[in-house]
Protein backbone atom coordinates (compact mmCIF):
# COMPACT_ATOMS: atom_id res chain seq x y z
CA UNK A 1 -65.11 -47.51 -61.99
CA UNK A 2 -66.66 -47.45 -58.21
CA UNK A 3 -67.58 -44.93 -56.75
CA UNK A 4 -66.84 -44.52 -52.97
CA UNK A 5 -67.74 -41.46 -50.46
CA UNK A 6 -65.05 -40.01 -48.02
CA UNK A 7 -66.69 -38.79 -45.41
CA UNK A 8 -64.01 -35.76 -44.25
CA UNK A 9 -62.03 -36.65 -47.63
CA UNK A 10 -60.62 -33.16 -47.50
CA UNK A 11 -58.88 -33.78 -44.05
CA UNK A 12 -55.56 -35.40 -43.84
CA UNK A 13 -56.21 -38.76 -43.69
CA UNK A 14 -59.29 -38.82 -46.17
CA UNK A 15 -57.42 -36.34 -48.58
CA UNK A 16 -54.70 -39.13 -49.12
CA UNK A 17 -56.52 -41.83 -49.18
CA UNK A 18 -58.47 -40.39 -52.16
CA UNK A 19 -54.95 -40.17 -53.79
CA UNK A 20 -54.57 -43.96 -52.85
CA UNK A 21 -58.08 -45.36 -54.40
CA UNK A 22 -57.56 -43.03 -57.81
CA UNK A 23 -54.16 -44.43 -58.38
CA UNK A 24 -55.85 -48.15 -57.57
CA UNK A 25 -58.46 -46.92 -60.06
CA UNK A 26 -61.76 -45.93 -57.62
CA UNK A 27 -63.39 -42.84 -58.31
CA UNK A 28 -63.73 -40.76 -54.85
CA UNK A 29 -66.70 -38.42 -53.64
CA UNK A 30 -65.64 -35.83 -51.18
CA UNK A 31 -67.99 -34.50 -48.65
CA UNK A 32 -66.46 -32.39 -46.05
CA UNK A 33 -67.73 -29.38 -44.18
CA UNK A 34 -64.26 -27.88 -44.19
CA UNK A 35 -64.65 -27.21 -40.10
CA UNK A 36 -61.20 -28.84 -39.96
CA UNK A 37 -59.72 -28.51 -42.98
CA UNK A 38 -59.26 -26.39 -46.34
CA UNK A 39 -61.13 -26.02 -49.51
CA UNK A 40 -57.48 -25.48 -51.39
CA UNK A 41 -56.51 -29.07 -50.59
CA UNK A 42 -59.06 -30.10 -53.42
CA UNK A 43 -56.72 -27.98 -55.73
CA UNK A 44 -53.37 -29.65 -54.12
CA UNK A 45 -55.63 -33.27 -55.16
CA UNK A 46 -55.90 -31.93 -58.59
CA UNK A 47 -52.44 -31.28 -58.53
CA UNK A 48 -51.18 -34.72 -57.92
CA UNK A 49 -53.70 -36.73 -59.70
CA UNK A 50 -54.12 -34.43 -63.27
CA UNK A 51 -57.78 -34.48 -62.42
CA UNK A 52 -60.64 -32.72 -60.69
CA UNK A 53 -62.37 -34.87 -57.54
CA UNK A 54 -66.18 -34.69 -56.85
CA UNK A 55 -66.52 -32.86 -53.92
CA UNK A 56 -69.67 -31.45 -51.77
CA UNK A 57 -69.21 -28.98 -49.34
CA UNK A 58 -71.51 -30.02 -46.56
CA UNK A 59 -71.74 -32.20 -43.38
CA UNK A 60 -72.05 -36.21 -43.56
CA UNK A 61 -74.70 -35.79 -41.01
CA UNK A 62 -77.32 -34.04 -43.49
CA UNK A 63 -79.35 -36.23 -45.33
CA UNK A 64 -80.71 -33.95 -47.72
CA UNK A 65 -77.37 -33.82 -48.95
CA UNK A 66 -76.60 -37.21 -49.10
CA UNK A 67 -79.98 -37.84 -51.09
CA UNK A 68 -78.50 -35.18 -53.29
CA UNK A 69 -75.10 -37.19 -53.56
CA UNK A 70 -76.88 -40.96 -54.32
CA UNK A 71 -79.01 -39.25 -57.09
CA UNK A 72 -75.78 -37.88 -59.06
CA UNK A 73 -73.52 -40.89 -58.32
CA UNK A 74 -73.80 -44.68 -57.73
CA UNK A 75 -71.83 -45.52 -54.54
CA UNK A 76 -70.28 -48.60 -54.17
CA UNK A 77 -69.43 -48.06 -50.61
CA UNK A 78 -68.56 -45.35 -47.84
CA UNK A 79 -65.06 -44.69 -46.00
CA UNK A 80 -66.09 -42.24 -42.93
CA UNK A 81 -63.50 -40.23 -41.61
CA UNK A 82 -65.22 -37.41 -40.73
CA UNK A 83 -65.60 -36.71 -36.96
CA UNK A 84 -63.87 -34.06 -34.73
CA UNK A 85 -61.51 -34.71 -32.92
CA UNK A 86 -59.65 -32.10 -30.73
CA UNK A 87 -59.13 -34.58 -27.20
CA UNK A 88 -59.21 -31.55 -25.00
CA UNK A 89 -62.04 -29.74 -26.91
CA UNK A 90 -64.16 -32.84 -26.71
CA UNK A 91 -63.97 -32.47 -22.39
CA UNK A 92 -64.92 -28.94 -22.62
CA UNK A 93 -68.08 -29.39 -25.16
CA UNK A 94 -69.04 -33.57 -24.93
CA UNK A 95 -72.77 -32.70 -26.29
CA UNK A 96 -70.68 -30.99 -29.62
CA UNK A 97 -68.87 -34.31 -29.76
CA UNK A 98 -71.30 -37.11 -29.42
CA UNK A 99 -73.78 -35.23 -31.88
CA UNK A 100 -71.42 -34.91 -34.43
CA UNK A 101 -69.00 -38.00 -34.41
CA UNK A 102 -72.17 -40.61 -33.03
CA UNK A 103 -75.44 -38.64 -34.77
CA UNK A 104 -73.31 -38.66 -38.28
CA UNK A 105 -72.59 -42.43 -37.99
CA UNK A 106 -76.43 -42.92 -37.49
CA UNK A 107 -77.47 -40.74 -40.45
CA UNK A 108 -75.00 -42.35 -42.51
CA UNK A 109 -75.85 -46.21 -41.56
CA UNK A 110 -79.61 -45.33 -42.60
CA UNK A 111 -78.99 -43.78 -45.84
CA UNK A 112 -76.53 -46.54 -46.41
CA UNK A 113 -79.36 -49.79 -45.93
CA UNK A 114 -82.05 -47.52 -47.50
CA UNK A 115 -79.71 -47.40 -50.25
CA UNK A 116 -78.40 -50.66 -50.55
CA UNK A 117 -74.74 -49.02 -50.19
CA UNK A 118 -72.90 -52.32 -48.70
CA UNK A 119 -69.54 -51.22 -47.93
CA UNK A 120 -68.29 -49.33 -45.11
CA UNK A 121 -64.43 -48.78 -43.78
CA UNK A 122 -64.75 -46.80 -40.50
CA UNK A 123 -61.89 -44.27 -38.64
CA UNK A 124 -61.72 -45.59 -35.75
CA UNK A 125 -58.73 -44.82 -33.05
CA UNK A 126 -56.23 -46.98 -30.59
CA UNK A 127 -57.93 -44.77 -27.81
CA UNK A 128 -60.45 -46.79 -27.06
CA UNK A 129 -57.67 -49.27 -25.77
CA UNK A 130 -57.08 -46.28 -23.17
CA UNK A 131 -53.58 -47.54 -21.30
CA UNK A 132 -53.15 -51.13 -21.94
CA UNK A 133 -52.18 -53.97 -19.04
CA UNK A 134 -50.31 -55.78 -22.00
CA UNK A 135 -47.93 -54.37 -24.73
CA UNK A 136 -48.17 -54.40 -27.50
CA UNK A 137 -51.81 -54.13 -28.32
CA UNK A 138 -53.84 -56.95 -30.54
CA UNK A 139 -57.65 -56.86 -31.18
CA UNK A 140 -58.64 -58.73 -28.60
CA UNK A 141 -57.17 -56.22 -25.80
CA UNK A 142 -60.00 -55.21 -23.97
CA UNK A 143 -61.14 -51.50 -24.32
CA UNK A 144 -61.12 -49.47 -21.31
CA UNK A 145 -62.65 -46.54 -19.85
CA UNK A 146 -62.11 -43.52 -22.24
CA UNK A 147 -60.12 -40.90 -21.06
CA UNK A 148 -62.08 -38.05 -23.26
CA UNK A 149 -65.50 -37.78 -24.84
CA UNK A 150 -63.40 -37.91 -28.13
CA UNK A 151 -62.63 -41.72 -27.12
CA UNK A 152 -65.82 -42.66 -26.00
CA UNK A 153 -67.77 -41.40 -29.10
CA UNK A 154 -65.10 -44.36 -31.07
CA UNK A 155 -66.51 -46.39 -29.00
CA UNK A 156 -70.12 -46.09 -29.21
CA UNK A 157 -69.51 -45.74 -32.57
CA UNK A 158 -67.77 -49.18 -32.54
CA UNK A 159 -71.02 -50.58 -30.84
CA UNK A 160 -73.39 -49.07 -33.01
CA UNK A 161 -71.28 -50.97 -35.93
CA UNK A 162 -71.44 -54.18 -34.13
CA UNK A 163 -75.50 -54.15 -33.02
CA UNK A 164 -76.45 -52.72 -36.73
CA UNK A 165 -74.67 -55.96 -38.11
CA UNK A 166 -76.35 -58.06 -35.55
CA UNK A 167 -79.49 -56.69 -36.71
CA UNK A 168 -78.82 -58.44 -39.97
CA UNK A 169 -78.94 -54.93 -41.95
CA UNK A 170 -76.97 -56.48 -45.17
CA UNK A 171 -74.01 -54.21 -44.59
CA UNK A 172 -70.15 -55.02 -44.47
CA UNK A 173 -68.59 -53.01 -42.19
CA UNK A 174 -64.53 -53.04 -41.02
CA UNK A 175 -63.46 -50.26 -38.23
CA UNK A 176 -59.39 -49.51 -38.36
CA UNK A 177 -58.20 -48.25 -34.96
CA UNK A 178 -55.09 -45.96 -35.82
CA UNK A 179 -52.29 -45.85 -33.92
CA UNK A 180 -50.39 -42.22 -34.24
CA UNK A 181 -50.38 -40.80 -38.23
CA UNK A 182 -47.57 -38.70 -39.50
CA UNK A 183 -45.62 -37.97 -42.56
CA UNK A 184 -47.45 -36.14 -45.54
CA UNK A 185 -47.79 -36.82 -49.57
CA UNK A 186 -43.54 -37.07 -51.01
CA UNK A 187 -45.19 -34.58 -53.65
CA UNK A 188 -45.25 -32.03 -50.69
CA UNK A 189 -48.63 -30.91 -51.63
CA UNK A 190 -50.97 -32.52 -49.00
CA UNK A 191 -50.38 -32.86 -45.23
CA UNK A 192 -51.58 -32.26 -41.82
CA UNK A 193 -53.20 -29.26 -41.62
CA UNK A 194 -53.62 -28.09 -37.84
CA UNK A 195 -56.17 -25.28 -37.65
CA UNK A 196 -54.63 -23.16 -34.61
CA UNK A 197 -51.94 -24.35 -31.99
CA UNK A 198 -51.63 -28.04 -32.64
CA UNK A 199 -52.66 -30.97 -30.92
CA UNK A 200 -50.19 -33.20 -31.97
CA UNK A 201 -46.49 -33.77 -31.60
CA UNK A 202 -44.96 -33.55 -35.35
CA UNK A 203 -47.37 -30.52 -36.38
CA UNK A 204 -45.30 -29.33 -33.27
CA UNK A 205 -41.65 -30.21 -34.27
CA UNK A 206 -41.83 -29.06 -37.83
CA UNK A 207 -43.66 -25.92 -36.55
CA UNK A 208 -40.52 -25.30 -33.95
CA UNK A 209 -38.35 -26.14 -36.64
CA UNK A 210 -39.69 -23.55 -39.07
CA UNK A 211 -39.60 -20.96 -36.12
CA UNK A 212 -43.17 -20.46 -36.19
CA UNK A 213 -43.17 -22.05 -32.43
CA UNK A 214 -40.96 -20.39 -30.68
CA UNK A 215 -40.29 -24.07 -28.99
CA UNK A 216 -41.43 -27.30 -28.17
CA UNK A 217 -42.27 -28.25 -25.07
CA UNK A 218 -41.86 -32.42 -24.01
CA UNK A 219 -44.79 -33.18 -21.94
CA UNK A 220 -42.43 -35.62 -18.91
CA UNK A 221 -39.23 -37.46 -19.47
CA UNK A 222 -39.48 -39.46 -16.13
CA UNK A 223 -41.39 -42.39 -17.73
CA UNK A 224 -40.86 -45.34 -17.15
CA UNK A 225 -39.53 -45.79 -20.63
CA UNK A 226 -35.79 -46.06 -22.13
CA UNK A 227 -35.54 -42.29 -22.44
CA UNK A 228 -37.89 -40.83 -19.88
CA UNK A 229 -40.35 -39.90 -22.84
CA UNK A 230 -43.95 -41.63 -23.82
CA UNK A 231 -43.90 -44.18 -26.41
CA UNK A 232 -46.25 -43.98 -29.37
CA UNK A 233 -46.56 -46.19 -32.79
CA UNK A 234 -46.15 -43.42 -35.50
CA UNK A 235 -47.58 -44.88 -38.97
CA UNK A 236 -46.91 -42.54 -42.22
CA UNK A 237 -50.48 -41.64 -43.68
CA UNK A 238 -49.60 -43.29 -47.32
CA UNK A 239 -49.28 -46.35 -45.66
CA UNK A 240 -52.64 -45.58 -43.41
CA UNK A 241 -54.15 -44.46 -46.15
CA UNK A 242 -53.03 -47.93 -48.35
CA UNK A 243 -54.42 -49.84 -45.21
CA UNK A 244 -57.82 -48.00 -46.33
CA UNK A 245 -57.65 -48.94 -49.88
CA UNK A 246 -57.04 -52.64 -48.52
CA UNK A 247 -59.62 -52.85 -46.04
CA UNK A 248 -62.23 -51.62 -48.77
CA UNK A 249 -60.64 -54.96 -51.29
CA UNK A 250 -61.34 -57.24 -48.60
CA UNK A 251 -64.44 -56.01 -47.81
CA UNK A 252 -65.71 -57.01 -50.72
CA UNK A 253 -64.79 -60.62 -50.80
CA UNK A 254 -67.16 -61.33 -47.55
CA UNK A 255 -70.65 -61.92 -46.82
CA UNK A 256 -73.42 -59.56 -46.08
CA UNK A 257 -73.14 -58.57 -42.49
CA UNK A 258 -69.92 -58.44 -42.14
CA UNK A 259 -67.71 -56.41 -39.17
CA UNK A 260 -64.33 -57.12 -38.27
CA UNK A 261 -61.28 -54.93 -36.75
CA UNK A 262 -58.00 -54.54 -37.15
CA UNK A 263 -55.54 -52.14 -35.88
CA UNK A 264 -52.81 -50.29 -37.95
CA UNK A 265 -49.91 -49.24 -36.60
CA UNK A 266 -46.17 -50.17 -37.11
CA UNK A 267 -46.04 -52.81 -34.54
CA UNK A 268 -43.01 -50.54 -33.05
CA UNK A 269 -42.95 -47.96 -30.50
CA UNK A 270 -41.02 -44.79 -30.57
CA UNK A 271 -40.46 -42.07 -27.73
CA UNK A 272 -41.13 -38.48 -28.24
CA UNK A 273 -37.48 -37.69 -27.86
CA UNK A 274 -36.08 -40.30 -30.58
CA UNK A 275 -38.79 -38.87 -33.00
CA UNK A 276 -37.52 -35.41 -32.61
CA UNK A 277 -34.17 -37.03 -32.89
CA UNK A 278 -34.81 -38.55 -36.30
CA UNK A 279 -36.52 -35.87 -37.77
CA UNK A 280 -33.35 -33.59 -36.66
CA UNK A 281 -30.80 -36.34 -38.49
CA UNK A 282 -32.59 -36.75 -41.28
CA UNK A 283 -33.71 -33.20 -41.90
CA UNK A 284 -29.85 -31.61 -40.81
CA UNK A 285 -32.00 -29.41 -38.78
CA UNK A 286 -31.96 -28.92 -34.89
CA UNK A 287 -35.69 -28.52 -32.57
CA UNK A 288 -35.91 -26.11 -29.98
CA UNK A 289 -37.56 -28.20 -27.15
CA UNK A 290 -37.65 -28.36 -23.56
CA UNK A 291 -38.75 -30.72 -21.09
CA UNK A 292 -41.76 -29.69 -19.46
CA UNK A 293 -44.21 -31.36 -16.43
CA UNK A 294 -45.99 -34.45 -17.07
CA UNK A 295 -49.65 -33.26 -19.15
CA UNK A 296 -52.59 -35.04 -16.94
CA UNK A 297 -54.29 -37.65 -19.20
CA UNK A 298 -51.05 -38.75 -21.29
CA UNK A 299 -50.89 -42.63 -22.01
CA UNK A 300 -47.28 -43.82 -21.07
CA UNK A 301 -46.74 -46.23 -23.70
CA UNK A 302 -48.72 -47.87 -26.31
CA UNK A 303 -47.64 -49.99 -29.82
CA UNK A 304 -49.86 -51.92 -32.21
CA UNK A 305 -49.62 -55.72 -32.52
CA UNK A 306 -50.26 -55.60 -36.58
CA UNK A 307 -49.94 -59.16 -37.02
CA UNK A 308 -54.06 -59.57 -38.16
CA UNK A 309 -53.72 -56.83 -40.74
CA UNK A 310 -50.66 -58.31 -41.77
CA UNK A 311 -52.06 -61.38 -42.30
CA UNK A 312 -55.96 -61.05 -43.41
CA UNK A 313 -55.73 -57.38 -45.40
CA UNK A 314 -51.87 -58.31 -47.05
CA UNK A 315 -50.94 -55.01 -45.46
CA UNK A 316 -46.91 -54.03 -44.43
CA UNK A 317 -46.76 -50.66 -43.56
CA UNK A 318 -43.49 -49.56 -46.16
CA UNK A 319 -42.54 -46.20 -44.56
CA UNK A 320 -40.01 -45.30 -41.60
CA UNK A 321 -40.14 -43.31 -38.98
CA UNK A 322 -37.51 -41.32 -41.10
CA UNK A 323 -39.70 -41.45 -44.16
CA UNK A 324 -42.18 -39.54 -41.70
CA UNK A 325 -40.08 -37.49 -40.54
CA UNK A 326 -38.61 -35.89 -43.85
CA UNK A 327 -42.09 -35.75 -45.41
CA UNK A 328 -43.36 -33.80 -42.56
CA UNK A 329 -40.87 -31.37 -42.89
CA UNK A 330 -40.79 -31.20 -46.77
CA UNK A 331 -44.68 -30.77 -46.47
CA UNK A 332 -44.20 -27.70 -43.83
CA UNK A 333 -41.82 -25.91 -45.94
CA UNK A 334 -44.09 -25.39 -48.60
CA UNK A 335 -46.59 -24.12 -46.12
CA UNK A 336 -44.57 -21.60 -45.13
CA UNK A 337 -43.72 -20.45 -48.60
């Protein structure tokens, strides 16, 4: 059975993806410093899978650590979520940002080739396409400026990736750039996990909806989009977390030094206002919401042209936006109970 490290695999996207590789029959190692998530989500894992995961409680970036963590298992590869990733934090502490997200990659990459670890999947994000000339988005869409440390440290991290393959270091390396992840585990039992007022929109609605917001506030609805609102590609995290499991197959079949990208999204756009819409119908529920001023910063529309995943990985994302929608909302009523 291989072994693979999740970097962050107690976090929302890591913690299902672990789900994803046990059921395909991996064994995951969790390391996570539990700065953005919770140590009870490893009992929520043992839940759902009848078994106990590996897990270190520590930071990706410490290579004492990771010495320990080679000497008690044989890794077969790395997926490396971990990173934070608060867009409005990152412009208020950049130096907090680009040690952790970039200085972790660096660690990581060393202890990898000094350990003959081959396999890497990286997190990276659809920001570092900033506000695209062209909808929807492919690979080849040139990255722009980034609007917030956050973005930039993707991309330097998606440099770093490229010149340490060019440097013939024997690794195989694949970055994902996520569009917008949603949804939560059908079980119930894992989810997004927003630590304080949340930074992103469903958190929001199911947080309104449970009357722990008092309301949601709509950041514009003069866009120049079919309902005023901005338009974002809204994945479910079982299918982002399957694209995972699938990049990590494929990455195996190549040759030593190895990078490639793909992005993973729906390949459809949604407003804000027809997700709130949707996760009203399909939940019987109404949101509280207003529609407030514009919020400085906010990309107007972006989608994901999936076509290369489609194709290369055998990936089809299998959820809808309604799917999403009544996950979220299943997953925040157990929270609150």
């Amino acid at each position: 059975m291989k072994k693979i490290l999740i970097t962050g695999g107690a976090g929302y996207i890591g913690s299902h993806t672990a789900v994803q590789l046990v059921q395909a029959g991996y064994e995951p190692i969790i390391i996570d410093d539990l700065s953005n998530s919770e140590e009870k989500v490893l009992g929520r894992l043992k839940e759902i899978l009848g078994k106990e995961i590996s897990f270190y409680k520590g930071d990706c970036g410490d290579r004492q650590l990771l010495e320990q963590i080679a000497k008690e298992h044989e890794l077969s590869g790395v997926i490396h979520f971990a990173a934070f990733k608060a867009v409005g934090e990152s412009t208020k502490l950049p130096l907090k940002y680009y040690r952790n997200n970039v200085g972790s990659l660096v660690t990581l990459l060393q202890f990898m080739q000094d350990h003959h670890i081959k396999d890497l999947v990286f997190s990276s994000s659809c920001t570092v396409y900033g506000q695209p000339d062209k909808l929807p988005v492919t690979e080849a869409t040139p990255r722009q400026d980034a609007e917030s440390p956050y973005g930039n440290t993707k991309k330097i991290c998606e440099d770093i990736l490229i010149d340490f393959i060019k440097s013939k270091s024997g690794l195989r390396v694949i970055s994902l750039r996520y569009f917008n992840p949603v949804g939560a585990h059908p079980s119930g039992k894992i989810g997004e996990l927003p630590i304080g007022v949340p930074a992103n929109l469903v958190p929001f609605v199911t947080q309104a909806a449970a009357g722990i917001r008092e309301k949601l506030t709509v950041f514009g609805a003069d866009y120049d989009t079919a309902d005023g609102s901005c338009i974002r590609d809204y994945i479910h995290v079982m299918d982002l977390a399957d694209a995972h499991l699938k990049a990590f197959e494929y990455l195996s079949k190549q040759e030593d030094n190895f990078y490639d990208v793909f992005n993973v999204g729906t390949g459809n756009g949604n407003t804000v206002l027809e997700v709130i819409k949707a996760f009203e119908k399909v939940n019987g529920i109404k949101v509280n919401y207003e529609i407030g001023p514009r919020r400085p910063g906010d990309i107007v529309k972006i989608w994901a042209d999936t076509s290369k995943i489609n194709e290369k990985l055998k990936w089809q994302p299998s959820y809808s936006l309604e799917d999403s929608m009544r996950d979220s909302w299943n997953w925040q009523r157990q929270l609150s109970n």
